[in-house]
Protein backbone atom coordinates (compact mmCIF):
# COMPACT_ATOMS: atom_id res chain seq x y z
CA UNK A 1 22.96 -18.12 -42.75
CA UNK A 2 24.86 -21.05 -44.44
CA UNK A 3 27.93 -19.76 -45.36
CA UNK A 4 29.80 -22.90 -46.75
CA UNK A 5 28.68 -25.93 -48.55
CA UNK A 6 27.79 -28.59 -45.86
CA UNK A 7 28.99 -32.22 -46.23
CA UNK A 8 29.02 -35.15 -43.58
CA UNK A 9 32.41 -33.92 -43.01
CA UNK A 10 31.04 -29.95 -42.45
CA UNK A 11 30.97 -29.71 -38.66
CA UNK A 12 28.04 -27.89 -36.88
CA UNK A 13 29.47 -25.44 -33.96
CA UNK A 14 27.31 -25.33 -30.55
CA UNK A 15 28.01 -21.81 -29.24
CA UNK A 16 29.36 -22.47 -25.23
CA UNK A 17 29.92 -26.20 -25.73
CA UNK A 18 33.44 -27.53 -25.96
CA UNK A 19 32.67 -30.00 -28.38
CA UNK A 20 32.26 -30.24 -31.98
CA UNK A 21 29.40 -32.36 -34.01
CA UNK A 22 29.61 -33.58 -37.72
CA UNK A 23 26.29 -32.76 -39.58
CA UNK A 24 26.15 -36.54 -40.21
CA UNK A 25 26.31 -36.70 -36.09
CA UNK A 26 23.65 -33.98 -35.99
CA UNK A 27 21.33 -36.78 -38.31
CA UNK A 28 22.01 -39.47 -36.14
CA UNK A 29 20.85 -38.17 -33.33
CA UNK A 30 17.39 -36.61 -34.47
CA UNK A 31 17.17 -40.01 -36.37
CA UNK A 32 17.66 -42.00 -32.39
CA UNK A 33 15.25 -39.52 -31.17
CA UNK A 34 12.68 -40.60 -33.39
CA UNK A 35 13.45 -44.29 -33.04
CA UNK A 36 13.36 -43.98 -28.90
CA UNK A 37 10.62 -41.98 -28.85
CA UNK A 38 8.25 -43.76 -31.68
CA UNK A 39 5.33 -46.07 -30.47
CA UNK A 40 6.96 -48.74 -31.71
CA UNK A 41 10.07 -48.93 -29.74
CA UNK A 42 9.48 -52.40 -28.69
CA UNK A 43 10.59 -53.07 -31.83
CA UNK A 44 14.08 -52.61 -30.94
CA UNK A 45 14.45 -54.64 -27.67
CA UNK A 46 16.48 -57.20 -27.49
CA UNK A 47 14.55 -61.10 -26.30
CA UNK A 48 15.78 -60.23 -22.44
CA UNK A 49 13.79 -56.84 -22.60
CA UNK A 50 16.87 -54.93 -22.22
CA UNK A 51 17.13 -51.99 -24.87
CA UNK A 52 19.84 -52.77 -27.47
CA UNK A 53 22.08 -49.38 -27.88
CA UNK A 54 24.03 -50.96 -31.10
CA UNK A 55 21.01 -51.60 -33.11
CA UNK A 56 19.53 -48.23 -32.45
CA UNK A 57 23.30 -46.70 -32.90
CA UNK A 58 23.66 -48.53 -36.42
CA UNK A 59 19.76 -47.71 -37.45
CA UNK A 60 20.37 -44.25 -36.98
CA UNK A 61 23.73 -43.93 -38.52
CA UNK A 62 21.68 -45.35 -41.53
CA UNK A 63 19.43 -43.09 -41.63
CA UNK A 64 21.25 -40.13 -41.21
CA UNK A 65 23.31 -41.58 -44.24
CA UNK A 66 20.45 -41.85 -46.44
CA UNK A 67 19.22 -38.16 -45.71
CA UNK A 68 22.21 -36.68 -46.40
CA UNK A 69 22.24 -38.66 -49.40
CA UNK A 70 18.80 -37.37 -50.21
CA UNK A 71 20.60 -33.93 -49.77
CA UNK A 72 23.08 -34.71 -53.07
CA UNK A 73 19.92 -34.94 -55.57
């Protein structure tokens, strides 16, 4: 049950965790998820073969901004 408006800034509480994660966070990491996980993956590996964590990192950042933008129409 949603009991306040959420915003990037609305943090989401994990019951027995000592930690706290921004619904933009939340985004993010369902959004790297999908990139690791997707078939094309080799998409995002840098010319030595070595994953590149800062590409991924700013992809998904990206699109966890444009959902929650999606969220304000």
């Amino acid at each position: 049950m949603k009991t306040e408006e959420q915003t990037p800034n609305t943090i989401v509480r994990h019951s027995n965790h000592n930690y706290q994660v921004f619904l933009r966070d939340q985004c993010a990491f369902s959004a790297m998820q999908s990139i690791i996980n997707s078939s094309n993956y080799d998409n995002f590996l840098g010319n030595n073969g070595m994953p590149v964590p800062e590409f991924v990192a700013k992809e998904s950042y990206l699109i966890a901004d444009a959902m929650l933008k999606q969220r304000e129409l």
